[in-house]
PDB file of N, CA and C in Angstrom:
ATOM      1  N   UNK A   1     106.925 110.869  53.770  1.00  0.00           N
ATOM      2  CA  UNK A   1     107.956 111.419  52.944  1.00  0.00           C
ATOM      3  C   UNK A   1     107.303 111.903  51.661  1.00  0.00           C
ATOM      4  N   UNK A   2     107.127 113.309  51.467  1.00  0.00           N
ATOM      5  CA  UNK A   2     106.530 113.945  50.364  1.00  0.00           C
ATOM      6  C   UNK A   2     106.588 114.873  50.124  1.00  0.00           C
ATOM      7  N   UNK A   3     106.085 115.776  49.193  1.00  0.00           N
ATOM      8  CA  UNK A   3     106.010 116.981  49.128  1.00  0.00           C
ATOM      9  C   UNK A   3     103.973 117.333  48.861  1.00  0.00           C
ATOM     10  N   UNK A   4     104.202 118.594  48.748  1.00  0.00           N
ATOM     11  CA  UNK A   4     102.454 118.730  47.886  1.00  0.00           C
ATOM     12  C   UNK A   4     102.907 120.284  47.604  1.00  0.00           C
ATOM     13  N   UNK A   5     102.189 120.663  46.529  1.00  0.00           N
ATOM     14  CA  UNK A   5     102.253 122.359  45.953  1.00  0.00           C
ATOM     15  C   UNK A   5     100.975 122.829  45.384  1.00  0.00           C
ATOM     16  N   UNK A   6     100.718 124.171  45.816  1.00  0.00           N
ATOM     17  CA  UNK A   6      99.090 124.529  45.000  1.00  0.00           C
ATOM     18  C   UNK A   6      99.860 124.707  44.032  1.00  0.00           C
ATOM     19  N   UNK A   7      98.573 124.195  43.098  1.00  0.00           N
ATOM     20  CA  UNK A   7      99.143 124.452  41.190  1.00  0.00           C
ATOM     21  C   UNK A   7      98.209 124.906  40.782  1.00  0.00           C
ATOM     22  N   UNK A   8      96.960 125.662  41.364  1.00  0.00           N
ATOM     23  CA  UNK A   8      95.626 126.202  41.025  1.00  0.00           C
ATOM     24  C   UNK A   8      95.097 126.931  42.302  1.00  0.00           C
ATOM     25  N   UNK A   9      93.928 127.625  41.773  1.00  0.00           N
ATOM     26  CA  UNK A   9      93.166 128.319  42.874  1.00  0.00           C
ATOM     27  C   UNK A   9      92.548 126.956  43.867  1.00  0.00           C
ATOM     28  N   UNK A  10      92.576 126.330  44.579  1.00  0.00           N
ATOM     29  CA  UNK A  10      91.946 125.717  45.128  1.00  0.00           C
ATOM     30  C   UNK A  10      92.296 124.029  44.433  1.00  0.00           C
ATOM     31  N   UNK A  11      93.622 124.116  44.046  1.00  0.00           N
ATOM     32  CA  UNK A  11      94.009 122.593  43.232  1.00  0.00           C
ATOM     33  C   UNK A  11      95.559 123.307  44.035  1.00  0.00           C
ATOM     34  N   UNK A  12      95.816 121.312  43.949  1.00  0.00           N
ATOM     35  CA  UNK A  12      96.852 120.932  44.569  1.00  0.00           C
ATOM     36  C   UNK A  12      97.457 119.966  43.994  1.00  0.00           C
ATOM     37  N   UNK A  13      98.776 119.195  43.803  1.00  0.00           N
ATOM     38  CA  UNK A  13      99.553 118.100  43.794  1.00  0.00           C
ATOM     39  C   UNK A  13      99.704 117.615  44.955  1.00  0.00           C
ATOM     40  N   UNK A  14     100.000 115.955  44.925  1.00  0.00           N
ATOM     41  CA  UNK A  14     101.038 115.775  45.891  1.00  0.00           C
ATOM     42  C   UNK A  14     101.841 114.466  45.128  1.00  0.00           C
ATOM     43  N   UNK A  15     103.188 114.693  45.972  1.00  0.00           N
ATOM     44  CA  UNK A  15     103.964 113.500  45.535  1.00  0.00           C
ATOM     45  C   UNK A  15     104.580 112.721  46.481  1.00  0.00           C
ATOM     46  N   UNK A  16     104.339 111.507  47.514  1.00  0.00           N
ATOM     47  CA  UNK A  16     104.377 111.321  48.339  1.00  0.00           C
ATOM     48  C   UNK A  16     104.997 109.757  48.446  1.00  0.00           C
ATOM     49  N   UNK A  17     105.967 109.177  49.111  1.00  0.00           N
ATOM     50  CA  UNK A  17     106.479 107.845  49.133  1.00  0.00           C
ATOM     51  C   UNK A  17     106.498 106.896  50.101  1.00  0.00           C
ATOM     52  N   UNK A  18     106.270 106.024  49.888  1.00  0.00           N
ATOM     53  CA  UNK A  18     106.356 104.866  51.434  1.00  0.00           C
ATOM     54  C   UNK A  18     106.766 103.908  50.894  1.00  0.00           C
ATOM     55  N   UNK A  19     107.693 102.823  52.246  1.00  0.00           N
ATOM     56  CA  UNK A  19     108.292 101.957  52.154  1.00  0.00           C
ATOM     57  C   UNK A  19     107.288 100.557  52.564  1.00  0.00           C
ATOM     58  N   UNK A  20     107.316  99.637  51.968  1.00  0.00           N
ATOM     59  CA  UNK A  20     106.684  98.431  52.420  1.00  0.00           C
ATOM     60  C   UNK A  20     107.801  97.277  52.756  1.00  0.00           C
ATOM     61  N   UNK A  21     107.578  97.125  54.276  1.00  0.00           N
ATOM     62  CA  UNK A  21     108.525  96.036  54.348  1.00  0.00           C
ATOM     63  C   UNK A  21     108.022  94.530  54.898  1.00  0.00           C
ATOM     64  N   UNK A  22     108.702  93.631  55.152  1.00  0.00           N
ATOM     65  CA  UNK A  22     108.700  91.847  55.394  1.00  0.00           C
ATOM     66  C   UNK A  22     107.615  92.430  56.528  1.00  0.00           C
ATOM     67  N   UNK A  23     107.093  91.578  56.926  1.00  0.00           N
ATOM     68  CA  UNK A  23     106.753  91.791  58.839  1.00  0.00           C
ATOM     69  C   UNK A  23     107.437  90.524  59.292  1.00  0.00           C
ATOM     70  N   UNK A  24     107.973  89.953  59.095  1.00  0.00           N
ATOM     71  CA  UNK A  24     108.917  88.731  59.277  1.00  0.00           C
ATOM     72  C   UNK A  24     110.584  88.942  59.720  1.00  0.00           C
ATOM     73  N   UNK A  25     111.208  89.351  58.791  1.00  0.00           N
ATOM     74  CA  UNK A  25     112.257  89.670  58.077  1.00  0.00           C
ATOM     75  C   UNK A  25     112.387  91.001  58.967  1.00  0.00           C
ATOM     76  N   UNK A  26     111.537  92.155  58.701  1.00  0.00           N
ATOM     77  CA  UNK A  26     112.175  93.555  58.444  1.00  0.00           C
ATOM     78  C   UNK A  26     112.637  94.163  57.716  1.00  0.00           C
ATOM     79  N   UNK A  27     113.364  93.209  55.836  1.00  0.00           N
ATOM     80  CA  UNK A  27     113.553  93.565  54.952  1.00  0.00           C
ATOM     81  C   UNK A  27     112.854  94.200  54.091  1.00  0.00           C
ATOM     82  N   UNK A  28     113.163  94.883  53.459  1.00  0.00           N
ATOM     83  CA  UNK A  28     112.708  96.153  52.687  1.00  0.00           C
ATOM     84  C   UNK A  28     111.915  95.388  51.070  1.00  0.00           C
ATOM     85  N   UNK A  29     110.621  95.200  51.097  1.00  0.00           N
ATOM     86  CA  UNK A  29     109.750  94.806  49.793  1.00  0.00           C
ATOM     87  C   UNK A  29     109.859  95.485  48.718  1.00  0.00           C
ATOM     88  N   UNK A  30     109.177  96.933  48.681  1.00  0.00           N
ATOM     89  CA  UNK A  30     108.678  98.159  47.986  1.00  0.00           C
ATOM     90  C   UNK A  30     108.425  98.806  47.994  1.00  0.00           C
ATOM     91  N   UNK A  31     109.091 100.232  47.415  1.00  0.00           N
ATOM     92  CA  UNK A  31     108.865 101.651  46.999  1.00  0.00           C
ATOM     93  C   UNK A  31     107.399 101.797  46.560  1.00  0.00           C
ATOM     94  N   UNK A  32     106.712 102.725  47.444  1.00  0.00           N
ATOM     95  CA  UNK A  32     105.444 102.803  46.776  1.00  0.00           C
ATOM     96  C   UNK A  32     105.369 104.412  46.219  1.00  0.00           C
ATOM     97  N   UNK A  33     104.903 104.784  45.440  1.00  0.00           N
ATOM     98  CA  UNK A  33     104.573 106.447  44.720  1.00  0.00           C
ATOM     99  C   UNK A  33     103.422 106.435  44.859  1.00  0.00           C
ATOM    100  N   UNK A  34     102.989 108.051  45.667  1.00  0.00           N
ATOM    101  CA  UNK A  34     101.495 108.267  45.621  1.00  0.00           C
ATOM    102  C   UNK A  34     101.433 109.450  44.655  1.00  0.00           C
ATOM    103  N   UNK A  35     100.782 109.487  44.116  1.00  0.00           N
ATOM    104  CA  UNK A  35     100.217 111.391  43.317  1.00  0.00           C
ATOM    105  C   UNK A  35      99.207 110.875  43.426  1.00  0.00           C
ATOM    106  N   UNK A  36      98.654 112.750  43.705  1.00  0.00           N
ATOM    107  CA  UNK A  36      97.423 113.200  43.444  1.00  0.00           C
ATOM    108  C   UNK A  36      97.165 114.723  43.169  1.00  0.00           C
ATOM    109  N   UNK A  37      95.775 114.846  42.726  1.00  0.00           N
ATOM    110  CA  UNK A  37      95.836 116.041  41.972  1.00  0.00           C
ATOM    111  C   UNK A  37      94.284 116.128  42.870  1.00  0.00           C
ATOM    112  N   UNK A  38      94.403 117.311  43.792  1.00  0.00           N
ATOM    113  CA  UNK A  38      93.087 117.229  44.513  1.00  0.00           C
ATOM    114  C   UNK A  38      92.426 118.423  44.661  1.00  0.00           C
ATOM    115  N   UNK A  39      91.466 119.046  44.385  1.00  0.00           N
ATOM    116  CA  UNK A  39      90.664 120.393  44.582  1.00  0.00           C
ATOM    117  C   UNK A  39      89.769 120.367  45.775  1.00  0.00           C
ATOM    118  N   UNK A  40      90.263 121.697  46.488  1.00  0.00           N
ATOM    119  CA  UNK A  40      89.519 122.269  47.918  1.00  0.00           C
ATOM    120  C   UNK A  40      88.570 122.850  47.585  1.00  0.00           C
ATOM    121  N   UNK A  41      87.246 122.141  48.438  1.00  0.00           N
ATOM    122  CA  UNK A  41      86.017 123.045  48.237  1.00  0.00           C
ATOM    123  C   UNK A  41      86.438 124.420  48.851  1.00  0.00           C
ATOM    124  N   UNK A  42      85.111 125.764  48.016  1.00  0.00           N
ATOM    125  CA  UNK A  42      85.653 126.817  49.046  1.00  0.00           C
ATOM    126  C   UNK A  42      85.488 126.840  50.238  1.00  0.00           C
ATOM    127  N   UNK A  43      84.675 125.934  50.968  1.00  0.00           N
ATOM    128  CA  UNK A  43      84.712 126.280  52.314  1.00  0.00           C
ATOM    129  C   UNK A  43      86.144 125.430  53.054  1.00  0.00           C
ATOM    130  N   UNK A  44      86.650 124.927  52.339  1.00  0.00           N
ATOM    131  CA  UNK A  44      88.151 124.348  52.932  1.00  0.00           C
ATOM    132  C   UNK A  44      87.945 123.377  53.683  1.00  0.00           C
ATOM    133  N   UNK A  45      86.910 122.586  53.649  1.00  0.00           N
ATOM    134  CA  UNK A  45      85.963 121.181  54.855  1.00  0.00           C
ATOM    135  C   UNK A  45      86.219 120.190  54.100  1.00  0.00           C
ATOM    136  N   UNK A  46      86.186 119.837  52.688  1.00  0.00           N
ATOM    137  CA  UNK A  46      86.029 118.896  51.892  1.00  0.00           C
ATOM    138  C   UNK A  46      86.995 119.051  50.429  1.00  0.00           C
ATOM    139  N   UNK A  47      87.292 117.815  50.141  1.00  0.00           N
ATOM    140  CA  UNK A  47      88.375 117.906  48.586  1.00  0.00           C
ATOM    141  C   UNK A  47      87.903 116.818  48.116  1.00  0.00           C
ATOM    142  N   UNK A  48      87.733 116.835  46.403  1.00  0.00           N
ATOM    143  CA  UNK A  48      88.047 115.640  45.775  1.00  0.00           C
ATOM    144  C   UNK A  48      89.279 115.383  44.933  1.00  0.00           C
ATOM    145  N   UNK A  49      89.288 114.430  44.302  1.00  0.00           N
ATOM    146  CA  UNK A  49      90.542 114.469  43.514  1.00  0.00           C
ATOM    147  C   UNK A  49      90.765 113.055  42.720  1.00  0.00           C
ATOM    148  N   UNK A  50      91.989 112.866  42.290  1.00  0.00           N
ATOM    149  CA  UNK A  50      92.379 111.598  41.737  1.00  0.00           C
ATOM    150  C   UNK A  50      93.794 111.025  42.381  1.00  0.00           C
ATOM    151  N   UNK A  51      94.015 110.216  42.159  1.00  0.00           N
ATOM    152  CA  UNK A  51      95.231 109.472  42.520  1.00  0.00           C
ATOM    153  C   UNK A  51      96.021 108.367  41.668  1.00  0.00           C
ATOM    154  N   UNK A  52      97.249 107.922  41.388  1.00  0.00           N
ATOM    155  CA  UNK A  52      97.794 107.147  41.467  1.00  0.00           C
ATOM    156  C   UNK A  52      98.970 106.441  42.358  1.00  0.00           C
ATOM    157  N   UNK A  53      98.678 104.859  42.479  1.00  0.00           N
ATOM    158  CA  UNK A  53      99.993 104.161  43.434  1.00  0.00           C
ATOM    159  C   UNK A  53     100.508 103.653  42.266  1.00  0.00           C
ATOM    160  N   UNK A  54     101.933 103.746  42.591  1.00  0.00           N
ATOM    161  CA  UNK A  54     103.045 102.946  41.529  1.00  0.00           C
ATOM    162  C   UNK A  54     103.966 102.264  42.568  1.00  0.00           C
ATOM    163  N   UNK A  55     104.104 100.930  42.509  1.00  0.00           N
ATOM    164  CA  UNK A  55     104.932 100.367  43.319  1.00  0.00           C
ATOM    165  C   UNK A  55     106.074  99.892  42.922  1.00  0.00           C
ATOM    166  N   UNK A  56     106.621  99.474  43.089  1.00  0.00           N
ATOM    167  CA  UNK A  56     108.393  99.385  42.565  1.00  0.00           C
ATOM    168  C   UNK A  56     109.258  98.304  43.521  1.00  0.00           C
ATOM    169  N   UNK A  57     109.869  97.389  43.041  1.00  0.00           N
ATOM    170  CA  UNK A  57     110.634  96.364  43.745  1.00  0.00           C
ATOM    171  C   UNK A  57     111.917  97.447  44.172  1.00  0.00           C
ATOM    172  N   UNK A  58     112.507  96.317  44.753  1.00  0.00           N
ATOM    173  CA  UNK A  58     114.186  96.850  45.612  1.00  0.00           C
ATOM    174  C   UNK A  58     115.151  97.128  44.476  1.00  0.00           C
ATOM    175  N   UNK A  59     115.117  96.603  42.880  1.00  0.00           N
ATOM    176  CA  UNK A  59     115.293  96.628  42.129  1.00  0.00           C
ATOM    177  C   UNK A  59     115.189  98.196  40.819  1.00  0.00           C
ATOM    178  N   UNK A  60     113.999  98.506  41.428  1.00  0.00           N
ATOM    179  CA  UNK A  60     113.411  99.740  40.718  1.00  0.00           C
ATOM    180  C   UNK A  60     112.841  99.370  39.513  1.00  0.00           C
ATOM    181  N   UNK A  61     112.159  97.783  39.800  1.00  0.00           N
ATOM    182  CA  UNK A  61     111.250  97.665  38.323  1.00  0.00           C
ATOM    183  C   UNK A  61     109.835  98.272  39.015  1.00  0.00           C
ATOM    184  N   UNK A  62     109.347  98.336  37.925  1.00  0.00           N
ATOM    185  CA  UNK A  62     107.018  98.649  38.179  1.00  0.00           C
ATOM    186  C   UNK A  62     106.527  97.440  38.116  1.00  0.00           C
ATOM    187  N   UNK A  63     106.045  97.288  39.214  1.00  0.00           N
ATOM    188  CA  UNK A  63     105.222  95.790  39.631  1.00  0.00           C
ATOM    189  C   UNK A  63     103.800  95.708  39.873  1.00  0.00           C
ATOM    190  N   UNK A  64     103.509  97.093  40.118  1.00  0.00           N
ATOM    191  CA  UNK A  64     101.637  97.420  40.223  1.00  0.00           C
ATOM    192  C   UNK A  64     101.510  98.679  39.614  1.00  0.00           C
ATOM    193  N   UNK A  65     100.396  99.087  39.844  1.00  0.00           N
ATOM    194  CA  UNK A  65     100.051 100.383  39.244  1.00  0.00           C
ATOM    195  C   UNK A  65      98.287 100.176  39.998  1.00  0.00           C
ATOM    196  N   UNK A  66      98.040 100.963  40.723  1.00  0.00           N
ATOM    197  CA  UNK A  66      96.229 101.066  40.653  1.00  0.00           C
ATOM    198  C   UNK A  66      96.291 102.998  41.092  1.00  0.00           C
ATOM    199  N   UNK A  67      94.891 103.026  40.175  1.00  0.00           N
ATOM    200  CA  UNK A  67      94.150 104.594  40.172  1.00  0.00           C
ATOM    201  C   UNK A  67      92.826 104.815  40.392  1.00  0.00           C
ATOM    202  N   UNK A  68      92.761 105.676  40.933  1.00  0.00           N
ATOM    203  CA  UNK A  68      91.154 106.056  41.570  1.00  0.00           C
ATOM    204  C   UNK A  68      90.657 107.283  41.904  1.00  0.00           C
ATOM    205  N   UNK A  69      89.998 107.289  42.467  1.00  0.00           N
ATOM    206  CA  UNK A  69      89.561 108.670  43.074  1.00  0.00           C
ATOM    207  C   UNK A  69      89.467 108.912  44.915  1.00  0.00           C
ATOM    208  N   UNK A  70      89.662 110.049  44.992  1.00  0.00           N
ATOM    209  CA  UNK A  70      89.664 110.377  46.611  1.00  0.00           C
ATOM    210  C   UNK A  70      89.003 111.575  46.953  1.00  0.00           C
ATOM    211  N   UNK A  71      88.379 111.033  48.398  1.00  0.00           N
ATOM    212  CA  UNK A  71      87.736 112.688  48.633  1.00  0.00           C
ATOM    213  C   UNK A  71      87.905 112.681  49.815  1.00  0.00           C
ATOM    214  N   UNK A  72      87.986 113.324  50.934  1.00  0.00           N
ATOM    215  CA  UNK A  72      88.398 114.028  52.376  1.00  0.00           C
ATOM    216  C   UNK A  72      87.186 114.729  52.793  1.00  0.00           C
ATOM    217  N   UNK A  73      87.310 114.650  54.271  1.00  0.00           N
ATOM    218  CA  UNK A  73      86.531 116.222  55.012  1.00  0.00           C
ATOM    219  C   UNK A  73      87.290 116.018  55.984  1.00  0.00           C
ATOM    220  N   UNK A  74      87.396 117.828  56.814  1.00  0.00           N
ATOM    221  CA  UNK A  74      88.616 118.281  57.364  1.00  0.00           C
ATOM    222  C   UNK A  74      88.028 116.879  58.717  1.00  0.00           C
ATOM    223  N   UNK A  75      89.314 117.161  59.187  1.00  0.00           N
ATOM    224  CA  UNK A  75      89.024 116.640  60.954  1.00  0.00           C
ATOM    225  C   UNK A  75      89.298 117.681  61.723  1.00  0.00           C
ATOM    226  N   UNK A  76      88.890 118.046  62.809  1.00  0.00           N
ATOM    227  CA  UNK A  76      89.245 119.136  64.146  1.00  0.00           C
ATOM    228  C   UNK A  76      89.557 118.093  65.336  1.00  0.00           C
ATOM    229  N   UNK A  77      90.615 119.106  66.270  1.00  0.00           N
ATOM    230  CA  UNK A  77      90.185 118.242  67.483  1.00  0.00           C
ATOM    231  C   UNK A  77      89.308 117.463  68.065  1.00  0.00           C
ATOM    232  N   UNK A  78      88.232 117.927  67.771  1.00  0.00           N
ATOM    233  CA  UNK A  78      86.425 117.590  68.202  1.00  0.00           C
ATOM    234  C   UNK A  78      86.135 116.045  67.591  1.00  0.00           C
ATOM    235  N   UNK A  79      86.549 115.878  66.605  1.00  0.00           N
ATOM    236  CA  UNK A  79      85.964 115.191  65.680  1.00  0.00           C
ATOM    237  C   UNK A  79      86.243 113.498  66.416  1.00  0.00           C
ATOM    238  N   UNK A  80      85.247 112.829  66.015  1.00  0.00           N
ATOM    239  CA  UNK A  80      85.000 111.592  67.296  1.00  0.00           C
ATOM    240  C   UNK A  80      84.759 110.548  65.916  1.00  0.00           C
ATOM    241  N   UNK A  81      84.971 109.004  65.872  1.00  0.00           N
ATOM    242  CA  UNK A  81      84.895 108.263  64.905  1.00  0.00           C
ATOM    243  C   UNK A  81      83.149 108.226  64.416  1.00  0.00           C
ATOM    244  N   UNK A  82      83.282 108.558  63.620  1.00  0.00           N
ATOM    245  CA  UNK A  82      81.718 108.260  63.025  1.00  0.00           C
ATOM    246  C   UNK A  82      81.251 107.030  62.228  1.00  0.00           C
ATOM    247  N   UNK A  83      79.902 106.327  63.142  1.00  0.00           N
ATOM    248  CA  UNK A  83      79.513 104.726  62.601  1.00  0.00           C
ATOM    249  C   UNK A  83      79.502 105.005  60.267  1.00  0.00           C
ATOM    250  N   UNK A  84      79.846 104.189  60.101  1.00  0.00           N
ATOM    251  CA  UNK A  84      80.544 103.795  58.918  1.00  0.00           C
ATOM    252  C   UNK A  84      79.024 103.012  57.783  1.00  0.00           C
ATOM    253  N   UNK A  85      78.703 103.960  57.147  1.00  0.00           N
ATOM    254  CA  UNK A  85      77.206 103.793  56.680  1.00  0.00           C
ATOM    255  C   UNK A  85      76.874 102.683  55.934  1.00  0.00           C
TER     256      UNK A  85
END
């Protein structure tokens, strides 16, 4: 559940949400918020970027907050799990 929009030549947003629930229960924990602000290399294979999670009770208070950085390369059909360095 999200959206994303170019806001630059090769820059992007996204604003994106997920639910965390019990594994017990099935009841509903927390609203999580993703953004990020991520730039496509030109060859369109690879992005870096930044991020924040904001999590939120059933309530709609802020209960976490963590930020970092992220980077991607595309996947194709082809693409097979690669050993993990």
């Amino acid at each position: 559940m999200g959206v994303w929009g170019q806001t630059g030549f090769l820059t992007f947003e996204l604003n994106h949400f997920a639910l965390a629930y019990d594994a017990t229960s099935g009841a509903l924990l927390n609203v999580i918020n993703l953004r990020e602000v991520d730039t496509l290399s030109p060859s369109g294979n690879t992005y870096t970027g930044t991020f924040t999670l904001d999590v939120y009770d059933t309530n709609g208070s802020h209960v976490d907050h963590v930020a970092g950085k992220v980077t991607g390369t595309r996947v194709t059909v082809d693409t097979a799990v690669a050993p993990v360095p």
